[in-house]
PDB file of N, CA and C in Angstrom:
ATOM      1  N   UNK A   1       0.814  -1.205   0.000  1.00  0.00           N
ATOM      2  CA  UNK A   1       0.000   0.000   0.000  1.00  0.00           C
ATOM      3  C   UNK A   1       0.856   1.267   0.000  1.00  0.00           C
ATOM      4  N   UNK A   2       1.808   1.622   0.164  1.00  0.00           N
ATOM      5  CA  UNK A   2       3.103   2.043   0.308  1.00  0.00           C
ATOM      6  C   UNK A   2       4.037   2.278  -0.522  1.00  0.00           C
ATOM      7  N   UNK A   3       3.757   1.327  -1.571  1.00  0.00           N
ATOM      8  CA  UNK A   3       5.008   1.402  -2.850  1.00  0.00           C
ATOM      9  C   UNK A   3       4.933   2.482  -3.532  1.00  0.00           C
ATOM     10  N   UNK A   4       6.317   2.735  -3.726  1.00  0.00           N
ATOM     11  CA  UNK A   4       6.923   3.619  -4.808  1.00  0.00           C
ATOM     12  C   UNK A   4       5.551   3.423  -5.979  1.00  0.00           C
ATOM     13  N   UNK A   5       5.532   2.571  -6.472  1.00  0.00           N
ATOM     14  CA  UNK A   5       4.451   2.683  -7.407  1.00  0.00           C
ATOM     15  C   UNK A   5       3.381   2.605  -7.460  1.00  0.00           C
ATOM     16  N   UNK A   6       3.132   3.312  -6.248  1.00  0.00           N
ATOM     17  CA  UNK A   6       1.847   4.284  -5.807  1.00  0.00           C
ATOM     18  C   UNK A   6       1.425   5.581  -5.430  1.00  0.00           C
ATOM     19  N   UNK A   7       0.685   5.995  -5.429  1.00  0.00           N
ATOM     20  CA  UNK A   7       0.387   7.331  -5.251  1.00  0.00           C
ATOM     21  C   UNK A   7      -1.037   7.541  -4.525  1.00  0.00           C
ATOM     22  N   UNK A   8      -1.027   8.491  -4.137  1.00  0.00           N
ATOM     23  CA  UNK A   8      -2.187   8.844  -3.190  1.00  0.00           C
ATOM     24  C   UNK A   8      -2.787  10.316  -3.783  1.00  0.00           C
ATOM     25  N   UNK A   9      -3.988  10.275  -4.580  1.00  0.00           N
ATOM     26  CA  UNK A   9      -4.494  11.436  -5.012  1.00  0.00           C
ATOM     27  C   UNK A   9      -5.541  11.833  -4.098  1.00  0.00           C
ATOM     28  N   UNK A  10      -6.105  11.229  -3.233  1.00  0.00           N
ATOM     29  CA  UNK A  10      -6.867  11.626  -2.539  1.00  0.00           C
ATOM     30  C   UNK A  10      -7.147  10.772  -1.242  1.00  0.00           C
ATOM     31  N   UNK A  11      -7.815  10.988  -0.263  1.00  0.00           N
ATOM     32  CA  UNK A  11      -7.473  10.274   1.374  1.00  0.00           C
ATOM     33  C   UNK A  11      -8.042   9.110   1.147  1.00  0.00           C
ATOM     34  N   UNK A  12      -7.770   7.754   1.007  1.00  0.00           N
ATOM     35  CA  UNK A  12      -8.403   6.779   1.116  1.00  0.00           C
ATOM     36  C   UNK A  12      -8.040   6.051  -0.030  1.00  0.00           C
ATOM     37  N   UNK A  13      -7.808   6.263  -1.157  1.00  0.00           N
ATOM     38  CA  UNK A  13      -7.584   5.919  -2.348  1.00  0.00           C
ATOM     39  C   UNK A  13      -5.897   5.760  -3.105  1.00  0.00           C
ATOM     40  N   UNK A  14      -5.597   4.858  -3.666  1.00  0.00           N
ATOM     41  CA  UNK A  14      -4.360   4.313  -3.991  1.00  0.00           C
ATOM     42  C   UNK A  14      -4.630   3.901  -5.448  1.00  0.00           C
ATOM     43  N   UNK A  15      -3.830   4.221  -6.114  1.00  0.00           N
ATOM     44  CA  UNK A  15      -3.620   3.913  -7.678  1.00  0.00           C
ATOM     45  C   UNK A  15      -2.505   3.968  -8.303  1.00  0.00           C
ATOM     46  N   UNK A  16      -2.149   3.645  -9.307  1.00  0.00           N
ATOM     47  CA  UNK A  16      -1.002   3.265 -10.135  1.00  0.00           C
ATOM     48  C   UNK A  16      -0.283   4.518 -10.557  1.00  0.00           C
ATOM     49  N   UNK A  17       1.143   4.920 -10.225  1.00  0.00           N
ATOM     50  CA  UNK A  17       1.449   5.748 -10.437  1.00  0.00           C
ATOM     51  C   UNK A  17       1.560   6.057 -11.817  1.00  0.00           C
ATOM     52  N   UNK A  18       1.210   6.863 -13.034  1.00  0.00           N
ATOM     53  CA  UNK A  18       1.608   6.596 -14.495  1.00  0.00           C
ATOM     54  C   UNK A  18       2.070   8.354 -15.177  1.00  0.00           C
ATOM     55  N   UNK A  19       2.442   8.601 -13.961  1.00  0.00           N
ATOM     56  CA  UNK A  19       3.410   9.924 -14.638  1.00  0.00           C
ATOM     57  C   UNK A  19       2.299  10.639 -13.937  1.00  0.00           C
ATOM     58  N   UNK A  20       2.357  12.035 -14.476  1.00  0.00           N
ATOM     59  CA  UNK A  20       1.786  13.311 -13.630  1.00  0.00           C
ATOM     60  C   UNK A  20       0.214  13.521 -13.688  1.00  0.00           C
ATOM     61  N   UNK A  21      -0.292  13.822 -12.935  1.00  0.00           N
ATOM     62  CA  UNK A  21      -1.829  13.477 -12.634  1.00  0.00           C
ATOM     63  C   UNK A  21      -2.501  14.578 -13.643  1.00  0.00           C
ATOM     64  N   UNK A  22      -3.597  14.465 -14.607  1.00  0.00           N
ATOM     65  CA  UNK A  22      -4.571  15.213 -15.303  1.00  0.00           C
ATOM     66  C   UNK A  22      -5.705  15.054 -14.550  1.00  0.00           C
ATOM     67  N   UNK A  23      -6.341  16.031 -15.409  1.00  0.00           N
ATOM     68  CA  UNK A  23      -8.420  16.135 -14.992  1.00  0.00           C
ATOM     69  C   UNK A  23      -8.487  14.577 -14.829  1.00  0.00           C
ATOM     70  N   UNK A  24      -8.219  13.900 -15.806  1.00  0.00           N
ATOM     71  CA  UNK A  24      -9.230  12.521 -16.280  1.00  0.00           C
ATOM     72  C   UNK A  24      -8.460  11.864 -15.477  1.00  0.00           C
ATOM     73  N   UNK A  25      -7.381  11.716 -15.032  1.00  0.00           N
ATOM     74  CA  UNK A  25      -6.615  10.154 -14.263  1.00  0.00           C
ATOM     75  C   UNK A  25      -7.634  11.264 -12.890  1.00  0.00           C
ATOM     76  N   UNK A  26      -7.383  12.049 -12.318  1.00  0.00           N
ATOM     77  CA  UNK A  26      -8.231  12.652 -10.953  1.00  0.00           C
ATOM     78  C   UNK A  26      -9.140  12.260 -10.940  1.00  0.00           C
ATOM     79  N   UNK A  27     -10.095  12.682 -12.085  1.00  0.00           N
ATOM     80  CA  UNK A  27     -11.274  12.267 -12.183  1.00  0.00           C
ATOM     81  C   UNK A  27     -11.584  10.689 -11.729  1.00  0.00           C
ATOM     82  N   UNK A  28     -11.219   9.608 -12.330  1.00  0.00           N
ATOM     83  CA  UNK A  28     -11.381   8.427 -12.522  1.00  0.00           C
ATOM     84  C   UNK A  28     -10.870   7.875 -11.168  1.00  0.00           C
ATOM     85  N   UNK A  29      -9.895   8.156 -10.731  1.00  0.00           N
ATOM     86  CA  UNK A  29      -9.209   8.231  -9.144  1.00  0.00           C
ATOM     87  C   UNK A  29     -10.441   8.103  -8.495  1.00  0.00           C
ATOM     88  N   UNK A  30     -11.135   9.203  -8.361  1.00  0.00           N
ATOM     89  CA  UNK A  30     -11.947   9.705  -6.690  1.00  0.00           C
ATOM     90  C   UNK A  30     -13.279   8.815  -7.561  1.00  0.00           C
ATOM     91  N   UNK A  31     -13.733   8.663  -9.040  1.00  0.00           N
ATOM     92  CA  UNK A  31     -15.047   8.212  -9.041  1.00  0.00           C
ATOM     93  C   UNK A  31     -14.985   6.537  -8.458  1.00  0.00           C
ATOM     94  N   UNK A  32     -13.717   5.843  -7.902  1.00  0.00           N
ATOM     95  CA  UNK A  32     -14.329   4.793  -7.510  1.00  0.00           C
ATOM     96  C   UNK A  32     -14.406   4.520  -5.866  1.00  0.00           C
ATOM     97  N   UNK A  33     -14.371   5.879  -5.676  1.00  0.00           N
ATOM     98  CA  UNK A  33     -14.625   6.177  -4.201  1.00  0.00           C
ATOM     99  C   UNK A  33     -16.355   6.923  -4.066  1.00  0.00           C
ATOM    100  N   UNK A  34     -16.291   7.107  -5.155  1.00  0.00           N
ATOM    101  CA  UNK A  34     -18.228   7.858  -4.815  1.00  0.00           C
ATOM    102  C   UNK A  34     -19.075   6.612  -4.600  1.00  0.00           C
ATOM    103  N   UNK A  35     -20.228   6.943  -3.846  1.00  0.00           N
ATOM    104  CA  UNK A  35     -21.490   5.983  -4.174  1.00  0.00           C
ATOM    105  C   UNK A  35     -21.934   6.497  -5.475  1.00  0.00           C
ATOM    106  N   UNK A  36     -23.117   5.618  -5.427  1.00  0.00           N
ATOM    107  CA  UNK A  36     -24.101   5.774  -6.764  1.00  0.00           C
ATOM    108  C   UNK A  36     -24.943   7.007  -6.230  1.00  0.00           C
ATOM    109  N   UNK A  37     -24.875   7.724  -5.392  1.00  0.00           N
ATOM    110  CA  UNK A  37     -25.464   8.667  -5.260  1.00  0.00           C
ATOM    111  C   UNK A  37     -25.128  10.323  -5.312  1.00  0.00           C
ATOM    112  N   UNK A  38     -23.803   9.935  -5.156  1.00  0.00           N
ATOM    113  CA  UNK A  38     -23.194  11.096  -5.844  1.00  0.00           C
ATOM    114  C   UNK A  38     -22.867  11.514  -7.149  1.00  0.00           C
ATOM    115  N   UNK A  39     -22.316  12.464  -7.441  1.00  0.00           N
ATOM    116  CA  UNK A  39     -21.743  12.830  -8.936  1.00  0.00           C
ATOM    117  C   UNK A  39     -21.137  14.311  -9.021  1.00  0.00           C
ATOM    118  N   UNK A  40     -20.173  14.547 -10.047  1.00  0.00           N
ATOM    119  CA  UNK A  40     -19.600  15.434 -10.479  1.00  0.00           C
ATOM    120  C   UNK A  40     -20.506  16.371 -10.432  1.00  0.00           C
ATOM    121  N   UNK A  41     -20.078  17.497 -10.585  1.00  0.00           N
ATOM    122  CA  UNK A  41     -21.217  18.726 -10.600  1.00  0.00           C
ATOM    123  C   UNK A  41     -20.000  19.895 -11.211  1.00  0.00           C
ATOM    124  N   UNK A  42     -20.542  20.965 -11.339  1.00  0.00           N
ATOM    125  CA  UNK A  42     -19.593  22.539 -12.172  1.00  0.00           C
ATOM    126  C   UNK A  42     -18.461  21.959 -13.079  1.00  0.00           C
ATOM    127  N   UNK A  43     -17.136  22.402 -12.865  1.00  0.00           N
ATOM    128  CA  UNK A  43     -16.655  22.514 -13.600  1.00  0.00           C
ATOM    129  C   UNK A  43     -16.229  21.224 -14.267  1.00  0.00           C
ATOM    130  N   UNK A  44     -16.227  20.567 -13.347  1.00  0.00           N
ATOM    131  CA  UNK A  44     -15.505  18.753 -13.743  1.00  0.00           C
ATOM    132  C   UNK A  44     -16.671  18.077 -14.493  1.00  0.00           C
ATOM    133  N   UNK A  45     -17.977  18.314 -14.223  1.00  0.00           N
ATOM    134  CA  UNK A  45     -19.212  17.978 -15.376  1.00  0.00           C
ATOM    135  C   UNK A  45     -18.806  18.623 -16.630  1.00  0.00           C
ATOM    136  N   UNK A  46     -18.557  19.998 -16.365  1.00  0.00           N
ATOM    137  CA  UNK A  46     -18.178  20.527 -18.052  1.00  0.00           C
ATOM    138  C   UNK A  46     -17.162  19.781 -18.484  1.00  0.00           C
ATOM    139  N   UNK A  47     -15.903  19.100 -18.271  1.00  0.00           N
ATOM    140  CA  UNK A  47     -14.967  18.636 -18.727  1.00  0.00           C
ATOM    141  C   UNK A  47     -15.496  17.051 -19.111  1.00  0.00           C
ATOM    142  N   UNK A  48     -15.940  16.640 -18.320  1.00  0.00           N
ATOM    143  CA  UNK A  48     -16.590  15.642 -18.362  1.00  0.00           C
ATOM    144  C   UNK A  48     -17.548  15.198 -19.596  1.00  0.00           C
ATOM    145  N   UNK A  49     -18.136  16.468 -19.795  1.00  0.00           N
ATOM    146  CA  UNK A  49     -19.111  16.546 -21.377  1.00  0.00           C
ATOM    147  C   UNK A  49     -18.296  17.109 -22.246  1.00  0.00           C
ATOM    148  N   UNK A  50     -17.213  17.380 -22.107  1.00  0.00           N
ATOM    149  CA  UNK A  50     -16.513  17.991 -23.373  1.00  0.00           C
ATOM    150  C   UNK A  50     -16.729  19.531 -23.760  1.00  0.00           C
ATOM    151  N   UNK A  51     -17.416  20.047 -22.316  1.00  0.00           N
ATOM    152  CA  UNK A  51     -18.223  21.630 -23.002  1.00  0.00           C
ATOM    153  C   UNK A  51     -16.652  22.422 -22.938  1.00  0.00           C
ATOM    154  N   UNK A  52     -16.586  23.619 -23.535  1.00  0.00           N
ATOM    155  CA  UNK A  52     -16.059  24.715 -23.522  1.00  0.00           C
ATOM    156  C   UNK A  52     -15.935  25.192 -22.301  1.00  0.00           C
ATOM    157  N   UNK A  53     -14.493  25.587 -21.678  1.00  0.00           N
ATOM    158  CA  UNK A  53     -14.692  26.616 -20.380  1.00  0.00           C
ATOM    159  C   UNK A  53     -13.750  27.403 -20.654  1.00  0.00           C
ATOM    160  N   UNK A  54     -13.693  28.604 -19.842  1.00  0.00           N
ATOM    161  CA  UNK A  54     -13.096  29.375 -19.572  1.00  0.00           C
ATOM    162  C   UNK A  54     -11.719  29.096 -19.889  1.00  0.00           C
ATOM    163  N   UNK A  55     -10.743  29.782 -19.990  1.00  0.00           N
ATOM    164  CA  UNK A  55      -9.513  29.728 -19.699  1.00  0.00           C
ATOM    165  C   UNK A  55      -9.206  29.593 -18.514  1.00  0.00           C
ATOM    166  N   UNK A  56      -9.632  30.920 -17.590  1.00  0.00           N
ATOM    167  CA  UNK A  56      -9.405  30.543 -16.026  1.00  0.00           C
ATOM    168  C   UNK A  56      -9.976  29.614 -15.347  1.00  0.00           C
ATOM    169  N   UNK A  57     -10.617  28.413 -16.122  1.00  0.00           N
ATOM    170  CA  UNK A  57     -11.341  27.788 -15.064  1.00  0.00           C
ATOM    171  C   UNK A  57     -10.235  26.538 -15.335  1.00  0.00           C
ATOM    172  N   UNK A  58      -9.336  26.465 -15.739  1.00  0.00           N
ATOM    173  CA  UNK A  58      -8.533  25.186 -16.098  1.00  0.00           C
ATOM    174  C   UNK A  58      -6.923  25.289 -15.331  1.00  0.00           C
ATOM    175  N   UNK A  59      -7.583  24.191 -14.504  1.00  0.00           N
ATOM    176  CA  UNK A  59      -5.554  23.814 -13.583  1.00  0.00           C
ATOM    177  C   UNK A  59      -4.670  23.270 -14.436  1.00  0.00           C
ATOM    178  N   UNK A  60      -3.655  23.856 -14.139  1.00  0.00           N
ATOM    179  CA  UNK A  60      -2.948  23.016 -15.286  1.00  0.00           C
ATOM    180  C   UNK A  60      -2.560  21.404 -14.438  1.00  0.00           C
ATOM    181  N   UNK A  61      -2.471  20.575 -15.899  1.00  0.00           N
ATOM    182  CA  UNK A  61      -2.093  19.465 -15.404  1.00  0.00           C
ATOM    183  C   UNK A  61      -0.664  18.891 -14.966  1.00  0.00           C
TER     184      UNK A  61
END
């Protein structure tokens, strides 16, 4: 749980390290920590659908 070739993107959760973290590896990270009752919402839904945002609304990866 510990290894070098792991990483910790968020409290509880462990995944494969594969170089530097984007929207979509984040994304996919924390969704197998949600229930079925949650979901994305603002800006990560827009990315999520592919919509257009802002310039300022984007972290770099």
């Amino acid at each position: 749980m510990r290894g070098a070739d792991l990483e910790q993107p968020f409290h509880g959760i462990r995944s494969p390290r594969l170089g530097p973290a984007t929207i979509a590896t984040l994304i996919a990270a924390y969704s197998e920590r949600m229930s079925t009752a949650q979901f994305f919402s603002h800006v990560t839904a827009a990315h999520l659908h592919g919509l257009p945002l802002p310039g300022g609304s984007r972290r770099p990866a």
